[in-house]
Protein backbone atom coordinates (compact mmCIF):
# COMPACT_ATOMS: atom_id res chain seq x y z
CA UNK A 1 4.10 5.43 -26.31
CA UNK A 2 3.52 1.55 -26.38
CA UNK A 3 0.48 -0.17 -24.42
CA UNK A 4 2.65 -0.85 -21.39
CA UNK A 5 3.62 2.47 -20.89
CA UNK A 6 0.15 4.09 -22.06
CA UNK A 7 -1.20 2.04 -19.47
CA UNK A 8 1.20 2.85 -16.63
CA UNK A 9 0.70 6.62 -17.18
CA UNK A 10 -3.08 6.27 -16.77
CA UNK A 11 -1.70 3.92 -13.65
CA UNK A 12 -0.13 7.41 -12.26
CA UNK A 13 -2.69 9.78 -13.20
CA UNK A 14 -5.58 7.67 -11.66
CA UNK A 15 -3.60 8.76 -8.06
CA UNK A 16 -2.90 12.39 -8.79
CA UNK A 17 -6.75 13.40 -8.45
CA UNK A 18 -5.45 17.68 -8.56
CA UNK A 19 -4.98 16.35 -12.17
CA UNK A 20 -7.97 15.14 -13.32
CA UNK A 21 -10.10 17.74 -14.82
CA UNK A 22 -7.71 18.83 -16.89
CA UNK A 23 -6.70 15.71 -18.08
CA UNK A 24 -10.47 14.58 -19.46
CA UNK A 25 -10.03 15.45 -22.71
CA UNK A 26 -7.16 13.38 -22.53
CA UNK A 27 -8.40 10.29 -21.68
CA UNK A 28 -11.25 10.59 -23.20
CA UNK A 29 -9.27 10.67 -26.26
CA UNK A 30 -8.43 7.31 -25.47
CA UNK A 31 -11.68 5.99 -25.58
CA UNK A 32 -10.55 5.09 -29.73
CA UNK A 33 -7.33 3.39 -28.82
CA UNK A 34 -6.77 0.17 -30.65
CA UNK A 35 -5.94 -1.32 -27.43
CA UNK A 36 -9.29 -2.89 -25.21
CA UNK A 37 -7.55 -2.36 -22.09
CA UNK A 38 -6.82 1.01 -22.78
CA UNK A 39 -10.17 1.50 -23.36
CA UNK A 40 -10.75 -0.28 -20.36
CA UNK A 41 -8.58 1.58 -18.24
CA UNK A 42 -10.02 4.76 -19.55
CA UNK A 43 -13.59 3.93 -19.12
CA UNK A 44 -12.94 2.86 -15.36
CA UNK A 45 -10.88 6.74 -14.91
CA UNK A 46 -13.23 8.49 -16.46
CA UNK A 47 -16.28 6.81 -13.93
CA UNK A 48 -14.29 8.39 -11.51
CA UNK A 49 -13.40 11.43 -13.19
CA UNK A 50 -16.97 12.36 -13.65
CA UNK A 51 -18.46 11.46 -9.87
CA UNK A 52 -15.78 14.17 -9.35
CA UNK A 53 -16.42 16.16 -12.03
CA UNK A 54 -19.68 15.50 -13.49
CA UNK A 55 -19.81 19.30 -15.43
CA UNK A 56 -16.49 18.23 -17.21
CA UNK A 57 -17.28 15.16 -18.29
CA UNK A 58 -20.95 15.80 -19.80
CA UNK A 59 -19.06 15.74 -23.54
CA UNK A 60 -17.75 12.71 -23.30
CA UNK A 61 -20.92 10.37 -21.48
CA UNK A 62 -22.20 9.67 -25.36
CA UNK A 63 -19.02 8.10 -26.30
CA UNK A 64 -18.97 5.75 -22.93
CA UNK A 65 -22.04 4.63 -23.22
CA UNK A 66 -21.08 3.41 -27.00
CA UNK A 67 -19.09 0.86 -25.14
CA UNK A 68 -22.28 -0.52 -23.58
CA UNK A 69 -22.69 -2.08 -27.15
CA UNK A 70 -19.39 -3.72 -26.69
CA UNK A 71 -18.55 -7.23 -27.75
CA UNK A 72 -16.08 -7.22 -25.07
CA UNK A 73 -17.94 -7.96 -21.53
CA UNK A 74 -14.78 -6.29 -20.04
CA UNK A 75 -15.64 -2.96 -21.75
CA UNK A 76 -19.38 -3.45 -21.31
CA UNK A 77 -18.53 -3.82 -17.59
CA UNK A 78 -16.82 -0.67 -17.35
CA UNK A 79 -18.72 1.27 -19.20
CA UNK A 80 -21.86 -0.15 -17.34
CA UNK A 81 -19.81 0.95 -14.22
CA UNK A 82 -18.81 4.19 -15.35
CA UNK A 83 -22.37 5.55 -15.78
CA UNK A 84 -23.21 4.44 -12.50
CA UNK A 85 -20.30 6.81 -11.08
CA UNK A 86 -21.15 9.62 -13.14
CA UNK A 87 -25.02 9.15 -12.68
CA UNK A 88 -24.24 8.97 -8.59
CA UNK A 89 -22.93 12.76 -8.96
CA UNK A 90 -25.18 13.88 -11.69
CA UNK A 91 -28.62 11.83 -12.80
CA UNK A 92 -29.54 14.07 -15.16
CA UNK A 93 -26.13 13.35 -17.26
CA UNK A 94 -26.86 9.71 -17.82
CA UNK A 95 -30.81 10.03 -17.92
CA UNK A 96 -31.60 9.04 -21.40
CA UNK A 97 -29.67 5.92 -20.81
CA UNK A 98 -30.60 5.35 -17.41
CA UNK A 99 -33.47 2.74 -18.81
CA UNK A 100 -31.25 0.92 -20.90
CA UNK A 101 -29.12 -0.04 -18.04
CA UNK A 102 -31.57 -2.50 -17.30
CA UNK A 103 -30.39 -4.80 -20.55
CA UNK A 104 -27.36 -5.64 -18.39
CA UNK A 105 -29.16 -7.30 -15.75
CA UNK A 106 -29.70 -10.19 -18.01
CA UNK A 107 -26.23 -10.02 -19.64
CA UNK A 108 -24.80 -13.21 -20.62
CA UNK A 109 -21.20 -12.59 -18.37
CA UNK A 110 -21.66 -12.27 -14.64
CA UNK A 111 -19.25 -9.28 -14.19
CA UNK A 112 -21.14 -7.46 -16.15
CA UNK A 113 -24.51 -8.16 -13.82
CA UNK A 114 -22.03 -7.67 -11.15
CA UNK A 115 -21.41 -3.99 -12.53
CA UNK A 116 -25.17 -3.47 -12.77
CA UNK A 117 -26.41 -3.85 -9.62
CA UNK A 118 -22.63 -1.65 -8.76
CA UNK A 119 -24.12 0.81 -11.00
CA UNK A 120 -27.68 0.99 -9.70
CA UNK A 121 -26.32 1.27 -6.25
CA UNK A 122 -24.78 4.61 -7.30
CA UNK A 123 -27.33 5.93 -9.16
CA UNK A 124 -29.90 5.00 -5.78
CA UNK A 125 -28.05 6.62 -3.43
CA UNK A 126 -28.55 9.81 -4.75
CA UNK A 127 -31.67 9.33 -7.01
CA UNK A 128 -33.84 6.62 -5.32
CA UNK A 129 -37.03 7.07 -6.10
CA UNK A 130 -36.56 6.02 -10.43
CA UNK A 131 -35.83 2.54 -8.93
CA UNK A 132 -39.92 1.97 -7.27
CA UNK A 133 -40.95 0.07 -10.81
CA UNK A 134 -38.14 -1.98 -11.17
CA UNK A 135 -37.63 -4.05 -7.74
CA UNK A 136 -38.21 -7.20 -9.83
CA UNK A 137 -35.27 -6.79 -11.88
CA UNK A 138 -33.24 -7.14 -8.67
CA UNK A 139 -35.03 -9.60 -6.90
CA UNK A 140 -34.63 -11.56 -9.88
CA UNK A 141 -30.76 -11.15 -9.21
CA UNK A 142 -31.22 -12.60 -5.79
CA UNK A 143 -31.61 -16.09 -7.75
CA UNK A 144 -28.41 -15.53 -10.07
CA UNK A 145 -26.67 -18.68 -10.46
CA UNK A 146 -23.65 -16.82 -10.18
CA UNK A 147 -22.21 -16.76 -6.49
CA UNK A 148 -20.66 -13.16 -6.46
CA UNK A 149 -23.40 -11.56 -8.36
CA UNK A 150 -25.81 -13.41 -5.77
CA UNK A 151 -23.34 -12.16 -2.63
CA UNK A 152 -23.79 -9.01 -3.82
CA UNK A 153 -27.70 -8.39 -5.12
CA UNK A 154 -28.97 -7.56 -1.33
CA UNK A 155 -26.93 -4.53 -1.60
CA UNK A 156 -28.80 -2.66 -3.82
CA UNK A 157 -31.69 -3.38 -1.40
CA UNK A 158 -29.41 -2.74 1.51
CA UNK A 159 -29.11 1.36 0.08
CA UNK A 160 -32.69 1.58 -1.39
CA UNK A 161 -34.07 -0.22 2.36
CA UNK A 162 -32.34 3.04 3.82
CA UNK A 163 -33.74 5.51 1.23
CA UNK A 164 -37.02 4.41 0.71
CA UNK A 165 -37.82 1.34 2.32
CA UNK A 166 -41.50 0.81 1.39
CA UNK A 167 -39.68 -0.46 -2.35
CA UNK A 168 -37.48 -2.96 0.09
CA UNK A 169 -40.62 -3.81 2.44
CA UNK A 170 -42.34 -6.83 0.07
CA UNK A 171 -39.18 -8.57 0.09
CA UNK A 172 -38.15 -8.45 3.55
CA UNK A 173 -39.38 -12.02 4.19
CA UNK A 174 -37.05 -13.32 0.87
CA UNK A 175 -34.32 -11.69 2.54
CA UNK A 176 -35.10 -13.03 5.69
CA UNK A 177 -34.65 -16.16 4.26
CA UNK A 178 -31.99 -16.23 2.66
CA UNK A 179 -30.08 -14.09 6.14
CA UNK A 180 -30.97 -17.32 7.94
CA UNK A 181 -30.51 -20.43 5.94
CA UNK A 182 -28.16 -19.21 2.35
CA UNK A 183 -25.57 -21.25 1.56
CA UNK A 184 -23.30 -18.59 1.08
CA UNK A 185 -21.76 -16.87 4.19
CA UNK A 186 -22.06 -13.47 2.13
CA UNK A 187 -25.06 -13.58 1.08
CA UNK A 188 -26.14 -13.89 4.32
CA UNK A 189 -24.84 -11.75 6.19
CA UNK A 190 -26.05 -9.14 3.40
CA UNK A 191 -29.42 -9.80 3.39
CA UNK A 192 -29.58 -8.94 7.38
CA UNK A 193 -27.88 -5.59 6.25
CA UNK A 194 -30.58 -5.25 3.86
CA UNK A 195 -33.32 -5.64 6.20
CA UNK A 196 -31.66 -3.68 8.92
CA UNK A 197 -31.52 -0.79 7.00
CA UNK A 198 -35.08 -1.01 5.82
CA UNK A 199 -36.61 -1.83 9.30
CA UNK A 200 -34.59 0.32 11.63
């Protein structure tokens, strides 16, 4: 099967969800493909393979979070995003690597920030309170010079504000600021979410 059609049959299988347990082996397999996006494509199934099926997919977490190391911010990005997935439906799964995540908020390609804060908006809304010592890292990301990672760093205070909002509360009057006068319409309008959800 050639990369075209290796890719279109992951294409089909990402729809039939009755098919995925079975099937992570499979893909898994994939994971040493020659092809990056392959290995791209598999990383971003599997992510959603394991939120489903976190008990099935416990094997295979080691070998996705080699791709962390990545050269290639595309597979970095999906294997950033992966975790976060998996780590939503099962901390204790990513755990050990849960610290390292932090690297990526200071990665040198945006989508890969982008698939940080993605990430740690996963993992917070089912394990909030790991995230109390490291509110820095994200208001850091509130200053990205990169417009969509900036749009979408209030989320992650946005969940956390609704979960625990005394680790939201300091910054409330940032994200006042930036609800009222950002230059970017987004941004904006996601930094009142944030502080609705904290304050409500």
């Amino acid at each position: 099967m050639n990369e075209s059609e290796l890719y279109k049959e992951l294409g089909v299988l990402t729809k039939d969800k009755i098919k995925w347990e079975e099937n992570i082996p499979y893909v898994s397999s994939l994971l040493n493909h020659g092809s990056a996006k392959i290995q791209a494509k598999s990383l971003w199934l599997l992510g959603e393979m394991g939120f489903e099926y976190p008990d099935s997919i416990q094997d295979t977490v080691p070998s996705i979070v080699a791709f962390c190391e990545s050269g290639d911010a595309l597979l970095r990005e999906r294997a950033v995003n992966a975790i976060g997935r998996i780590g939503r439906s099962n901390y204790s799964l990513i755990e050990p690597y849960w610290t390292n995540l932090f690297n990526f908020a200071s990665d040198e390609e945006p989508k890969v920030r982008l698939s940080f804060i993605w990430a740690s908006e996963n993992i917070a809304t089912n394990t909030p309170d790991i995230y109390g010592n490291y509110m820095p890292v994200f208001e850091s990301l509130l200053h990205d010079i990169n417009d969509k990672v900036r749009m979408e760093s209030p989320e992650i205070f946005r969940v956390l504000g609704k979960r625990r909002p005394e680790f939201v509360i300091p910054y409330i009057e940032q994200l006042q600021k930036m609800a009222e006068s950002d230059s970017n319409r987004v941004v904006r309008i996601h930094s009142l979410g944030a502080i609705k959800a904290t304050t409500k």
